[in-house]
ModelCIF file with pLDDT and N, C-alpha, C, O atoms, coordinates in Angstrom:
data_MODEL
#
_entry.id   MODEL 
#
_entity.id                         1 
_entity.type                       polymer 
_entity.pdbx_number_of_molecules   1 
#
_entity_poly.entity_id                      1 
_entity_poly.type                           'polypeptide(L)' 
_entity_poly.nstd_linkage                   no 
_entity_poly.nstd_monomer                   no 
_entity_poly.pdbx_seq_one_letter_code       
;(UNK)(UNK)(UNK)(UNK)(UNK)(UNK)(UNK)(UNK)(UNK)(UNK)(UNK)(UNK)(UNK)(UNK)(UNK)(UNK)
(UNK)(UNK)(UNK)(UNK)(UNK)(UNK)(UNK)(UNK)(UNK)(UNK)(UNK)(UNK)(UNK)(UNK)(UNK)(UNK)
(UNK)(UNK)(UNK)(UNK)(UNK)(UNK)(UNK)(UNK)(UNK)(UNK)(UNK)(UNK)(UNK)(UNK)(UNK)
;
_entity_poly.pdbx_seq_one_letter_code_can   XXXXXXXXXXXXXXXXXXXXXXXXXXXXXXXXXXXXXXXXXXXXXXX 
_entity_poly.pdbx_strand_id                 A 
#
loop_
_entity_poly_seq.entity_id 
_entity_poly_seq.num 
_entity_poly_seq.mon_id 
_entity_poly_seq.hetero 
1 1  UNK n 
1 2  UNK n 
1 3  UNK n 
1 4  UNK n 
1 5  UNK n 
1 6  UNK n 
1 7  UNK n 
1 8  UNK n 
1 9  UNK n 
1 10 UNK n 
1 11 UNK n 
1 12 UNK n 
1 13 UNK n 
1 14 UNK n 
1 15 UNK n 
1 16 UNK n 
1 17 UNK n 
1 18 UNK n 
1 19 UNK n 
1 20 UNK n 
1 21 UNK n 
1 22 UNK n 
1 23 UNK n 
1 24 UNK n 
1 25 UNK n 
1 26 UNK n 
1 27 UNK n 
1 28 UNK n 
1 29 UNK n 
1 30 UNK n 
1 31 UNK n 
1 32 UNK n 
1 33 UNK n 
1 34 UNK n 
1 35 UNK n 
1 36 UNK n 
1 37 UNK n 
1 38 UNK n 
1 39 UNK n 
1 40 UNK n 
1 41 UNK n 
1 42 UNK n 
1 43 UNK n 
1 44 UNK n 
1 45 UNK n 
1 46 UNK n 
1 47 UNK n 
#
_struct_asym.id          A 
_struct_asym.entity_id   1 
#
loop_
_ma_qa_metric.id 
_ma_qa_metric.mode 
_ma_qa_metric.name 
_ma_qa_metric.software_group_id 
_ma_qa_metric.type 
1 global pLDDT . pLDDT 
2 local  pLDDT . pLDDT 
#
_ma_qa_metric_global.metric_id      1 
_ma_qa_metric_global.metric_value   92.34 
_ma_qa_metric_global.model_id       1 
_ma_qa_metric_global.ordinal_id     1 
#
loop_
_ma_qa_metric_local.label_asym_id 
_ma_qa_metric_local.label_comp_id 
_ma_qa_metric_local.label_seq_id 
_ma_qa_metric_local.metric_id 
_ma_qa_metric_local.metric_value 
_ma_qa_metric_local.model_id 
_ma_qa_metric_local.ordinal_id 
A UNK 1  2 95.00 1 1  
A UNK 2  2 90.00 1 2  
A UNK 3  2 81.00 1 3  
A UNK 4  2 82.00 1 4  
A UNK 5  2 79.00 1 5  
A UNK 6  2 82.00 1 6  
A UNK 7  2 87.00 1 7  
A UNK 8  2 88.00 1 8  
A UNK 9  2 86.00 1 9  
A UNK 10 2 88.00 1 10 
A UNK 11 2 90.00 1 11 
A UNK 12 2 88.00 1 12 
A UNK 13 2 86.00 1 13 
A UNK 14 2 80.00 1 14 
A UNK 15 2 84.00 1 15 
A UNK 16 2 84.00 1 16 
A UNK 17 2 87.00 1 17 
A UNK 18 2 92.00 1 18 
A UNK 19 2 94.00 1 19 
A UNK 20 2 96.00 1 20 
A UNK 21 2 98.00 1 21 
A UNK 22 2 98.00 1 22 
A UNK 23 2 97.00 1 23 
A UNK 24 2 97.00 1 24 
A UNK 25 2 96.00 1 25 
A UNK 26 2 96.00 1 26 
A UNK 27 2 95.00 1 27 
A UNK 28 2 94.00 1 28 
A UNK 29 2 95.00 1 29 
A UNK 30 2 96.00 1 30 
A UNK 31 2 97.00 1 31 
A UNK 32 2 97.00 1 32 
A UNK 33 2 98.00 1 33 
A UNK 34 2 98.00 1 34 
A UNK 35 2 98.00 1 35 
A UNK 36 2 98.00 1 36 
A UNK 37 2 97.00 1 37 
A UNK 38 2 98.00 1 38 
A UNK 39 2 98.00 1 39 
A UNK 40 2 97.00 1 40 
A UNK 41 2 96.00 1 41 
A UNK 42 2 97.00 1 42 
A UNK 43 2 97.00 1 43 
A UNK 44 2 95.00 1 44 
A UNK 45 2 93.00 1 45 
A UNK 46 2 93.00 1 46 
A UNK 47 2 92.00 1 47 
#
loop_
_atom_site.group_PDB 
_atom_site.id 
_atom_site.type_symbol 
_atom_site.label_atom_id 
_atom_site.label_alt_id 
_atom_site.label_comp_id 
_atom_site.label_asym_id 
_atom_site.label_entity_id 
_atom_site.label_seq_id 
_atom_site.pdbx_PDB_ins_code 
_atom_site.Cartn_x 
_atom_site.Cartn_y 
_atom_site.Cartn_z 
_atom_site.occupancy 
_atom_site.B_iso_or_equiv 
_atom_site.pdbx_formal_charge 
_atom_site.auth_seq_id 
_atom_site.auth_comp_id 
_atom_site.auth_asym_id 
_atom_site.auth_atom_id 
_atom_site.pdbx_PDB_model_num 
ATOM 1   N N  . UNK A 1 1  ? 87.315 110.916 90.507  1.00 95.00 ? 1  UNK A N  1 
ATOM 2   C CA . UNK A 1 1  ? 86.265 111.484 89.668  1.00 95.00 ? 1  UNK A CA 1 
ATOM 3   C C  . UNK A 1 1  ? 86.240 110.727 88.341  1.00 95.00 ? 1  UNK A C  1 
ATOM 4   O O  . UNK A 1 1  ? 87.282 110.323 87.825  1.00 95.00 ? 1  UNK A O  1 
ATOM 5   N N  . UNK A 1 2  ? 84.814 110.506 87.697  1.00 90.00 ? 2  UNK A N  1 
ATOM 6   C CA . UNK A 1 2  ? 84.679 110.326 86.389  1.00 90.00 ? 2  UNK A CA 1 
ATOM 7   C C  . UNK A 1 2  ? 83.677 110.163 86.052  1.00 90.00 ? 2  UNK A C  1 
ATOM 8   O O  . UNK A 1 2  ? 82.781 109.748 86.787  1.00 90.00 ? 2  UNK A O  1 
ATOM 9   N N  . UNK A 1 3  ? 83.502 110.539 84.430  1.00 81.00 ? 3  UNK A N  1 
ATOM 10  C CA . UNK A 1 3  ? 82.192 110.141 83.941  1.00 81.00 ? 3  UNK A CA 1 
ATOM 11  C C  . UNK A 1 3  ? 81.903 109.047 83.620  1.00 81.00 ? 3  UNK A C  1 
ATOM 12  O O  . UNK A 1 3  ? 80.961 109.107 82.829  1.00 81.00 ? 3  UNK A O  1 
ATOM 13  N N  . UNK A 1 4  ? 82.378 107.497 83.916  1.00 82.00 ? 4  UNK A N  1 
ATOM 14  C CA . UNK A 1 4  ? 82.122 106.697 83.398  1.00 82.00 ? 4  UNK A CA 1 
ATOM 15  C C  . UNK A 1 4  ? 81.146 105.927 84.742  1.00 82.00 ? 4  UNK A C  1 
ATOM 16  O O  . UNK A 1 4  ? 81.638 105.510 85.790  1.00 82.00 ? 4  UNK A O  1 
ATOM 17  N N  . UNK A 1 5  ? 79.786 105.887 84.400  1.00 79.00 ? 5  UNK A N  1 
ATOM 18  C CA . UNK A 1 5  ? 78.892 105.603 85.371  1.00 79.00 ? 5  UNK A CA 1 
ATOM 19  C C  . UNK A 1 5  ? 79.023 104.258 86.370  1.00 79.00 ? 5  UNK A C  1 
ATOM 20  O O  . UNK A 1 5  ? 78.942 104.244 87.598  1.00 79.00 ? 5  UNK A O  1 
ATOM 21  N N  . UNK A 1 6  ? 79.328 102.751 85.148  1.00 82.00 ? 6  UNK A N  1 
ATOM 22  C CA . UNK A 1 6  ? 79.010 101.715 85.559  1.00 82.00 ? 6  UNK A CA 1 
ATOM 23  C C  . UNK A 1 6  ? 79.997 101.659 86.291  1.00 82.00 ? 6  UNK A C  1 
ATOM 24  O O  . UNK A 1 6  ? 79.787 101.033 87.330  1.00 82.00 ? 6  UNK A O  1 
ATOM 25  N N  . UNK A 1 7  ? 81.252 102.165 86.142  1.00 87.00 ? 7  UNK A N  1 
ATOM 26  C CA . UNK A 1 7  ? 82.747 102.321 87.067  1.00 87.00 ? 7  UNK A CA 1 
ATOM 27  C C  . UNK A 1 7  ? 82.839 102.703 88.232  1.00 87.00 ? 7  UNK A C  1 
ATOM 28  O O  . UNK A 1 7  ? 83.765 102.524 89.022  1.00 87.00 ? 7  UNK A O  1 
ATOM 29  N N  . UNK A 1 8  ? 81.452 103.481 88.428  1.00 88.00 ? 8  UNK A N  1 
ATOM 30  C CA . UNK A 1 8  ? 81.654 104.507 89.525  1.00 88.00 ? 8  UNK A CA 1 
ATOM 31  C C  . UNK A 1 8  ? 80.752 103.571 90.439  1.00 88.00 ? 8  UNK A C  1 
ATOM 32  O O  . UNK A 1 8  ? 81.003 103.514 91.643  1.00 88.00 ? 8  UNK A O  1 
ATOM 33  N N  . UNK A 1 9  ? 79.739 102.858 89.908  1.00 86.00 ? 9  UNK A N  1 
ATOM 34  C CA . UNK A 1 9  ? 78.571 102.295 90.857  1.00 86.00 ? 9  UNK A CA 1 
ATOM 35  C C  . UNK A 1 9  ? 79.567 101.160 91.052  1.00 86.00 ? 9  UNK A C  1 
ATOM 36  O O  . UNK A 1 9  ? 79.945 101.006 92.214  1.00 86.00 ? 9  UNK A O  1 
ATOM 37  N N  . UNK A 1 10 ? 80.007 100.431 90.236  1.00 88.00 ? 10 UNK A N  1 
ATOM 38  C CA . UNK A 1 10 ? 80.709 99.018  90.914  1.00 88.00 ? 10 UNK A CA 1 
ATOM 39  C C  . UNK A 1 10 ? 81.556 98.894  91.713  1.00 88.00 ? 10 UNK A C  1 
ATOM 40  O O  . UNK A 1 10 ? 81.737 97.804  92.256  1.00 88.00 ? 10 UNK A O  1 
ATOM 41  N N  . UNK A 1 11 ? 82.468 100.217 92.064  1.00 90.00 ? 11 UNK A N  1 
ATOM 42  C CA . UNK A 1 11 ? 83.644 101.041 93.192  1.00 90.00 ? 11 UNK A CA 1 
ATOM 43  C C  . UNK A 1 11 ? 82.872 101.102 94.651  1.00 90.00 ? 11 UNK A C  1 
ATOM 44  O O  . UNK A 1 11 ? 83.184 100.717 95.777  1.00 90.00 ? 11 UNK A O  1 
ATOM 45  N N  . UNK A 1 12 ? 81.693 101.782 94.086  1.00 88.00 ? 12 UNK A N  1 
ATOM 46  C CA . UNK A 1 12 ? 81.094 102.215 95.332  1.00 88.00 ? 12 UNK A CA 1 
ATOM 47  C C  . UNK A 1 12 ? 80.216 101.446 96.247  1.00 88.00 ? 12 UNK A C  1 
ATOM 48  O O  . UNK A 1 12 ? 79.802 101.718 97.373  1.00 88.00 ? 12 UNK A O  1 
ATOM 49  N N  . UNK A 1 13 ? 79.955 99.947  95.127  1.00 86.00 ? 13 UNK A N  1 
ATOM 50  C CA . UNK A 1 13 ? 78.938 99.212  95.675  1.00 86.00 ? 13 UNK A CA 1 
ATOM 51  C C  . UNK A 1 13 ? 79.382 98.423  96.851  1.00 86.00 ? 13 UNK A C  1 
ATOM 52  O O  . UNK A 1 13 ? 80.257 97.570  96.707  1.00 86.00 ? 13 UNK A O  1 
ATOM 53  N N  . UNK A 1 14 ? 78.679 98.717  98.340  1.00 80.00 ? 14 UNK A N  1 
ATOM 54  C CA . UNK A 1 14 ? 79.463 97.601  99.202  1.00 80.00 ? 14 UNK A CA 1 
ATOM 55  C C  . UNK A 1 14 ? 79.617 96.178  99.258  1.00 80.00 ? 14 UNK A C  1 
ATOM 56  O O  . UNK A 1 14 ? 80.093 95.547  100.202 1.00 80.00 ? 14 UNK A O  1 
ATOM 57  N N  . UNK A 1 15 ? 78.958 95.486  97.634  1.00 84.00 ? 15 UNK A N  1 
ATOM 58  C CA . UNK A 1 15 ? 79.156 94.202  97.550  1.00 84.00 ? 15 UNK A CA 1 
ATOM 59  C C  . UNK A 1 15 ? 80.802 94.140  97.323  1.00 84.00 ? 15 UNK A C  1 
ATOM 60  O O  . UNK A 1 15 ? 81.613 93.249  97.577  1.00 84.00 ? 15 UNK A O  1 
ATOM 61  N N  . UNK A 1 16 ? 80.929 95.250  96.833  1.00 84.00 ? 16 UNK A N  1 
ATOM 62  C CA . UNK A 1 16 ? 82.657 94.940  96.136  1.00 84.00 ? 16 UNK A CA 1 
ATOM 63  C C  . UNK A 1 16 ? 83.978 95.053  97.338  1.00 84.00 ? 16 UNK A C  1 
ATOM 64  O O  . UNK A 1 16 ? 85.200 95.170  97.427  1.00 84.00 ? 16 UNK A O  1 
ATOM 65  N N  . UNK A 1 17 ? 83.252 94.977  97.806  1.00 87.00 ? 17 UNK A N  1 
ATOM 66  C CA . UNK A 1 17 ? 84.578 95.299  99.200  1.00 87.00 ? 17 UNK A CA 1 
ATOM 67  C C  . UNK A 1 17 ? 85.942 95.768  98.822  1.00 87.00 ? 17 UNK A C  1 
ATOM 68  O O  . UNK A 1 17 ? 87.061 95.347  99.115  1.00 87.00 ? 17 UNK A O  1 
ATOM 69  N N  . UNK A 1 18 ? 85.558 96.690  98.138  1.00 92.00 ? 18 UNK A N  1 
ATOM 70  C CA . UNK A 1 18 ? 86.664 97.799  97.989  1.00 92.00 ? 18 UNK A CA 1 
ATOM 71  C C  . UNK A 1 18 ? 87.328 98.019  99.119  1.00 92.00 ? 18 UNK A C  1 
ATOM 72  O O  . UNK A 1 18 ? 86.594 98.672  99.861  1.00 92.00 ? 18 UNK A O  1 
ATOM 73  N N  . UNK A 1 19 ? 88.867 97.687  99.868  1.00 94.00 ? 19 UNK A N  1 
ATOM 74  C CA . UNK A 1 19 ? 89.552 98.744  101.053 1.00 94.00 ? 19 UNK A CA 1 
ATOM 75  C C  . UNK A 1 19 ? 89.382 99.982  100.428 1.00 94.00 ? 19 UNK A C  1 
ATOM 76  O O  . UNK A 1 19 ? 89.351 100.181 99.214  1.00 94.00 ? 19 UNK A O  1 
ATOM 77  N N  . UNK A 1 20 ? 89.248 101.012 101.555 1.00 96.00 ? 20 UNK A N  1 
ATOM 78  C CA . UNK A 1 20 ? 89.622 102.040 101.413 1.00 96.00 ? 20 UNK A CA 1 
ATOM 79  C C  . UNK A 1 20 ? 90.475 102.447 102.451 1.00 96.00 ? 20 UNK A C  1 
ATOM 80  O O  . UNK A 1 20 ? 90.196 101.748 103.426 1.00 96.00 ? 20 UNK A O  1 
ATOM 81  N N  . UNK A 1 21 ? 91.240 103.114 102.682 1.00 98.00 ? 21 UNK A N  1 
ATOM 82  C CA . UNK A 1 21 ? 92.500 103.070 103.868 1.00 98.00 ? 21 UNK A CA 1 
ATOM 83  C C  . UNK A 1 21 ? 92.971 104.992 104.255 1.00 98.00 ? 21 UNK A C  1 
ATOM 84  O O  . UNK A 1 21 ? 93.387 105.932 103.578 1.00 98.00 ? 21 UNK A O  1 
ATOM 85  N N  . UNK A 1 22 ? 92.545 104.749 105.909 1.00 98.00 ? 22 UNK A N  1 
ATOM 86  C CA . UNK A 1 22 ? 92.492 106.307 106.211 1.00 98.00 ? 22 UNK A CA 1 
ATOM 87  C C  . UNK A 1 22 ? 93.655 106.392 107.133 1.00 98.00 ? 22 UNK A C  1 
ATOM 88  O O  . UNK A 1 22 ? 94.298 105.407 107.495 1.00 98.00 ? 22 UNK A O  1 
ATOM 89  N N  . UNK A 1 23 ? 93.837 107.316 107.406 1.00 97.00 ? 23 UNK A N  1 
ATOM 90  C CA . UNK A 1 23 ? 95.076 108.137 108.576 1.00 97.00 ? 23 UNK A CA 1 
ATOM 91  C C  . UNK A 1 23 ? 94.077 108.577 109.490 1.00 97.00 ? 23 UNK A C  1 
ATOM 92  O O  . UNK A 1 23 ? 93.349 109.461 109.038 1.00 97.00 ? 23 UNK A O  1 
ATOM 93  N N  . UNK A 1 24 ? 93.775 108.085 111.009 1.00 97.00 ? 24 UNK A N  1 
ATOM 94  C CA . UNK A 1 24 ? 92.821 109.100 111.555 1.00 97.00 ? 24 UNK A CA 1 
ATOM 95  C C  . UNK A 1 24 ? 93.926 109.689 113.026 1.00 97.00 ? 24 UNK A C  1 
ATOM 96  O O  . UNK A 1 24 ? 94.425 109.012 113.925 1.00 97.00 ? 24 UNK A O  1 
ATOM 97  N N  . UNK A 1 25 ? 94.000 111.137 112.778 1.00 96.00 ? 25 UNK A N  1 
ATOM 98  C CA . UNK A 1 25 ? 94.662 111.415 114.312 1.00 96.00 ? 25 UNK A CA 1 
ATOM 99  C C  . UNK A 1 25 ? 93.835 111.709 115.504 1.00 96.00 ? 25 UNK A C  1 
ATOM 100 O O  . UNK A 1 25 ? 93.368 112.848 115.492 1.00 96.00 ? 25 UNK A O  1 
ATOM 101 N N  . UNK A 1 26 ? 93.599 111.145 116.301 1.00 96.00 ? 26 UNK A N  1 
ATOM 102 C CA . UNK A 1 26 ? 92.210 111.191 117.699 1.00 96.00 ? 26 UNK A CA 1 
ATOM 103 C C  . UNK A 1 26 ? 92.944 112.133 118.565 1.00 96.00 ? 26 UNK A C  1 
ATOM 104 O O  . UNK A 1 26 ? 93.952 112.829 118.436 1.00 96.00 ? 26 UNK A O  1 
ATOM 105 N N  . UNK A 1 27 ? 91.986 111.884 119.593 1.00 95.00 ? 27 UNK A N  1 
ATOM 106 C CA . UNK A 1 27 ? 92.218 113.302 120.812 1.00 95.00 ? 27 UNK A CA 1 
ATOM 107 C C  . UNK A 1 27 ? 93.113 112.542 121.864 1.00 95.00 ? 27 UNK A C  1 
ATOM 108 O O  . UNK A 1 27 ? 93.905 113.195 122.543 1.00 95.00 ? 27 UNK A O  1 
ATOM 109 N N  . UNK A 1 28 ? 93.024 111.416 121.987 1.00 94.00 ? 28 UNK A N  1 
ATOM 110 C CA . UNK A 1 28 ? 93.864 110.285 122.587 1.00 94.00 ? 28 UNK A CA 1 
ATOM 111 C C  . UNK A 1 28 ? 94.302 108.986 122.064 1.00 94.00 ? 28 UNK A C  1 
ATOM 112 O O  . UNK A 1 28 ? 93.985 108.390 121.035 1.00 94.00 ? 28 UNK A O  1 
ATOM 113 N N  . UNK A 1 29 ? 95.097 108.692 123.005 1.00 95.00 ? 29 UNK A N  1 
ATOM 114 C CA . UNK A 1 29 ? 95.724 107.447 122.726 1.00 95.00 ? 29 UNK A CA 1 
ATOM 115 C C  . UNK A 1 29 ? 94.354 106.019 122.436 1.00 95.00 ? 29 UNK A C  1 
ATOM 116 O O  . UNK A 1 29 ? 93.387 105.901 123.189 1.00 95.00 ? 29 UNK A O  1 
ATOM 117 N N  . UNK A 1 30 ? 94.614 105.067 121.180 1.00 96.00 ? 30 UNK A N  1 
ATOM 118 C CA . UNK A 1 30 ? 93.127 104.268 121.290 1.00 96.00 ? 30 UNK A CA 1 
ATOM 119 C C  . UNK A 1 30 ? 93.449 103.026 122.292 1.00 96.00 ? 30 UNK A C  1 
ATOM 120 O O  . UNK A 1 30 ? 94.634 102.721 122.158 1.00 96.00 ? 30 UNK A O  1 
ATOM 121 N N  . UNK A 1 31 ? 92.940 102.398 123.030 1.00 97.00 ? 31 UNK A N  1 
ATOM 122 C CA . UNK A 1 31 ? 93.268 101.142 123.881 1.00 97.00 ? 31 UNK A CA 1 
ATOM 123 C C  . UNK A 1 31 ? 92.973 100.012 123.272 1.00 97.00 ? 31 UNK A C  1 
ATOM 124 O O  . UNK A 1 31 ? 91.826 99.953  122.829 1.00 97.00 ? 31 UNK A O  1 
ATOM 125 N N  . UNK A 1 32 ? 93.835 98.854  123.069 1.00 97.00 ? 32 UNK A N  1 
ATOM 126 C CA . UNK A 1 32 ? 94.017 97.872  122.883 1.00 97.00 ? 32 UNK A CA 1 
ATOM 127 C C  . UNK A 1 32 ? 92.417 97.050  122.744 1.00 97.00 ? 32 UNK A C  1 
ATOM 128 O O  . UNK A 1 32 ? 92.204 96.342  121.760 1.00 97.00 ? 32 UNK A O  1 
ATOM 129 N N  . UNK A 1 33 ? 91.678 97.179  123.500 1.00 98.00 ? 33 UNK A N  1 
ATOM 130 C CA . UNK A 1 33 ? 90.308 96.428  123.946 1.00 98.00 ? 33 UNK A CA 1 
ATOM 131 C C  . UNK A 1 33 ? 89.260 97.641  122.904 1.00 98.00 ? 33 UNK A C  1 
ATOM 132 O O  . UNK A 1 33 ? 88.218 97.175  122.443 1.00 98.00 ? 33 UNK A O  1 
ATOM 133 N N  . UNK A 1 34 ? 89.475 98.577  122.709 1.00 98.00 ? 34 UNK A N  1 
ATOM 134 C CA . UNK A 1 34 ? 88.512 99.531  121.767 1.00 98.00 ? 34 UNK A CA 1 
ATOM 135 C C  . UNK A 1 34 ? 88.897 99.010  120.282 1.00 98.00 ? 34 UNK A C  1 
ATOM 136 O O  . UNK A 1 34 ? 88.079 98.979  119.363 1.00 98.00 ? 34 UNK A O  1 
ATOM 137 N N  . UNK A 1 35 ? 90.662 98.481  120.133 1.00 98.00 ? 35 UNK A N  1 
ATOM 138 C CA . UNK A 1 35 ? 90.934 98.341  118.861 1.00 98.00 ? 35 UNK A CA 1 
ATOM 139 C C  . UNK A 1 35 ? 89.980 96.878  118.112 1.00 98.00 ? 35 UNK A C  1 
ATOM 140 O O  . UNK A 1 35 ? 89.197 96.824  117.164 1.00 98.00 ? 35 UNK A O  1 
ATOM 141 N N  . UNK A 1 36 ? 90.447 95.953  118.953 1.00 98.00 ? 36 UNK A N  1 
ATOM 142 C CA . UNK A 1 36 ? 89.636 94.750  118.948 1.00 98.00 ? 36 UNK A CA 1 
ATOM 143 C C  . UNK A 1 36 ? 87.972 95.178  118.575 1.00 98.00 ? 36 UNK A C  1 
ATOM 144 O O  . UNK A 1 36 ? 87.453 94.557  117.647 1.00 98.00 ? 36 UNK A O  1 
ATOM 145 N N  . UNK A 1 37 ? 87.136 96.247  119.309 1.00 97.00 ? 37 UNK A N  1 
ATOM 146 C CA . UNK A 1 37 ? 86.195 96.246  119.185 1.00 97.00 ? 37 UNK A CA 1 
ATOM 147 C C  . UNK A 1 37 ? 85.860 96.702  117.998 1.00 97.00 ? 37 UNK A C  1 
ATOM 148 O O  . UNK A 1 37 ? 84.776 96.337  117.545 1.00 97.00 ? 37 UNK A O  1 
ATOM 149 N N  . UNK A 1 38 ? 86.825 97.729  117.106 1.00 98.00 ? 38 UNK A N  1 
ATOM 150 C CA . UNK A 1 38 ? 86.573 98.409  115.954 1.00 98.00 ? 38 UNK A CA 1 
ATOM 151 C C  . UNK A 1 38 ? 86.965 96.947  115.306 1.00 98.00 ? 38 UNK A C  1 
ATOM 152 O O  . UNK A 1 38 ? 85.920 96.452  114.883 1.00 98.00 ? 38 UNK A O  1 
ATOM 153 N N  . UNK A 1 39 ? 87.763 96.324  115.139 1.00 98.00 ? 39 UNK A N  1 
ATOM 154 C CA . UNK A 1 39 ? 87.806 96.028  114.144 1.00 98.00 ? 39 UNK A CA 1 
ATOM 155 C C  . UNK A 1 39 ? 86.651 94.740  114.343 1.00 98.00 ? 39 UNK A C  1 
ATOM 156 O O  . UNK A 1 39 ? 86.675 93.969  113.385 1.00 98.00 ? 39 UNK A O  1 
ATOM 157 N N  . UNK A 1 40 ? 85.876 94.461  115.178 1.00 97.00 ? 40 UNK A N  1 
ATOM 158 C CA . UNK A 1 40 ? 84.583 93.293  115.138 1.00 97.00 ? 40 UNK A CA 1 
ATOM 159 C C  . UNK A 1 40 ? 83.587 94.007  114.458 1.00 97.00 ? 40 UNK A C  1 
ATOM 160 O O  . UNK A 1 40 ? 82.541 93.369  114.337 1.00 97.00 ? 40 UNK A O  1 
ATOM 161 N N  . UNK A 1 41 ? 83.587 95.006  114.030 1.00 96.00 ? 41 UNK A N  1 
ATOM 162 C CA . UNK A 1 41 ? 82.385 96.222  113.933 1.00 96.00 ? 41 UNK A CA 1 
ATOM 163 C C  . UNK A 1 41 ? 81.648 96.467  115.026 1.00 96.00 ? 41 UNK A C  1 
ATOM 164 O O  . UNK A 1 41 ? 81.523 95.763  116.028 1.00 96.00 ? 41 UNK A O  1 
ATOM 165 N N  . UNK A 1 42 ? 80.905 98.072  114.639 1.00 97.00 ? 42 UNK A N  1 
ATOM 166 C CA . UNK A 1 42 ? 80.970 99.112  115.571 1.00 97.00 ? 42 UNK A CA 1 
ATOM 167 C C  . UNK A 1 42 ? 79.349 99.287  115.393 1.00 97.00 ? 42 UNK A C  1 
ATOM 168 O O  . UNK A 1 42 ? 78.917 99.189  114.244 1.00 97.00 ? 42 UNK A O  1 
ATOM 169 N N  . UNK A 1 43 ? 78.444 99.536  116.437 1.00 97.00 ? 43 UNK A N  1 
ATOM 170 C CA . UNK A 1 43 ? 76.939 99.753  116.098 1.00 97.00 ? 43 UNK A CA 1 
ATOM 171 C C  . UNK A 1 43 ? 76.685 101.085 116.580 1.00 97.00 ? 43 UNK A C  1 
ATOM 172 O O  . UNK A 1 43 ? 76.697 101.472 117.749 1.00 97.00 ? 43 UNK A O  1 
ATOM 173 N N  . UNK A 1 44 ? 76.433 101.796 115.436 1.00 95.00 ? 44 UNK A N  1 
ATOM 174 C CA . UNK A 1 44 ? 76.519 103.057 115.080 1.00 95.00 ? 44 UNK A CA 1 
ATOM 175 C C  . UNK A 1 44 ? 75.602 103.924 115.765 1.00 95.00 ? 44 UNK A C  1 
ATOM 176 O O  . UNK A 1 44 ? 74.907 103.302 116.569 1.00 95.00 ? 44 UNK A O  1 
ATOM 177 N N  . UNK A 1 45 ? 75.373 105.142 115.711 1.00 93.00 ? 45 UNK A N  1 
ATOM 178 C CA . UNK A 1 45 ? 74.063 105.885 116.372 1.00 93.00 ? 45 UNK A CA 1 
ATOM 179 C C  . UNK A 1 45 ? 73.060 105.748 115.924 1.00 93.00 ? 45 UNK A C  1 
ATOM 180 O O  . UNK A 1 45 ? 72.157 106.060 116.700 1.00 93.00 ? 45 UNK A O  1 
ATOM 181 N N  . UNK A 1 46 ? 72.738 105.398 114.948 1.00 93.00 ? 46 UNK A N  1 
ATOM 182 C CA . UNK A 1 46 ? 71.759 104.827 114.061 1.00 93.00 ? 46 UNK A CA 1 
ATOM 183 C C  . UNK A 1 46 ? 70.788 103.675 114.341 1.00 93.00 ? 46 UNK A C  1 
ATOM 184 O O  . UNK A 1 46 ? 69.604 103.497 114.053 1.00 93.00 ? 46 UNK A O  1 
ATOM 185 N N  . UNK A 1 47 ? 71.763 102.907 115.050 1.00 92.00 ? 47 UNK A N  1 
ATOM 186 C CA . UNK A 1 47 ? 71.456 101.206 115.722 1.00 92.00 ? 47 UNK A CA 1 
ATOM 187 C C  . UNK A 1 47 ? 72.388 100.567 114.476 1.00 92.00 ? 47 UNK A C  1 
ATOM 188 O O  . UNK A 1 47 ? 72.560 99.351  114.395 1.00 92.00 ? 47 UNK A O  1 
#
């Protein structure tokens, strides 16, 4: 959190390629060939 605006837009902007780094626990084990695929990027429901 903060009030300092220009701080907050330059964090958030995806030019800045900020990592951000998660813990995710799934319903199963992920396979080797899905991992590869996440990390090529993923085409969303969106397209």
């Amino acid at each position: 959190f903060t009030n300092d605006t220009p701080w907050a837009n330059a964090l958030t902007d995806p030019a800045s390629k900020l990592p951000k780094v998660y813990e995710l626990r799934l319903d199963r084990e992920i396979t080797d060939p899905d991992m590869e695929r996440f990390r090529s990027g993923v085409t969303l429901d969106d397209g």
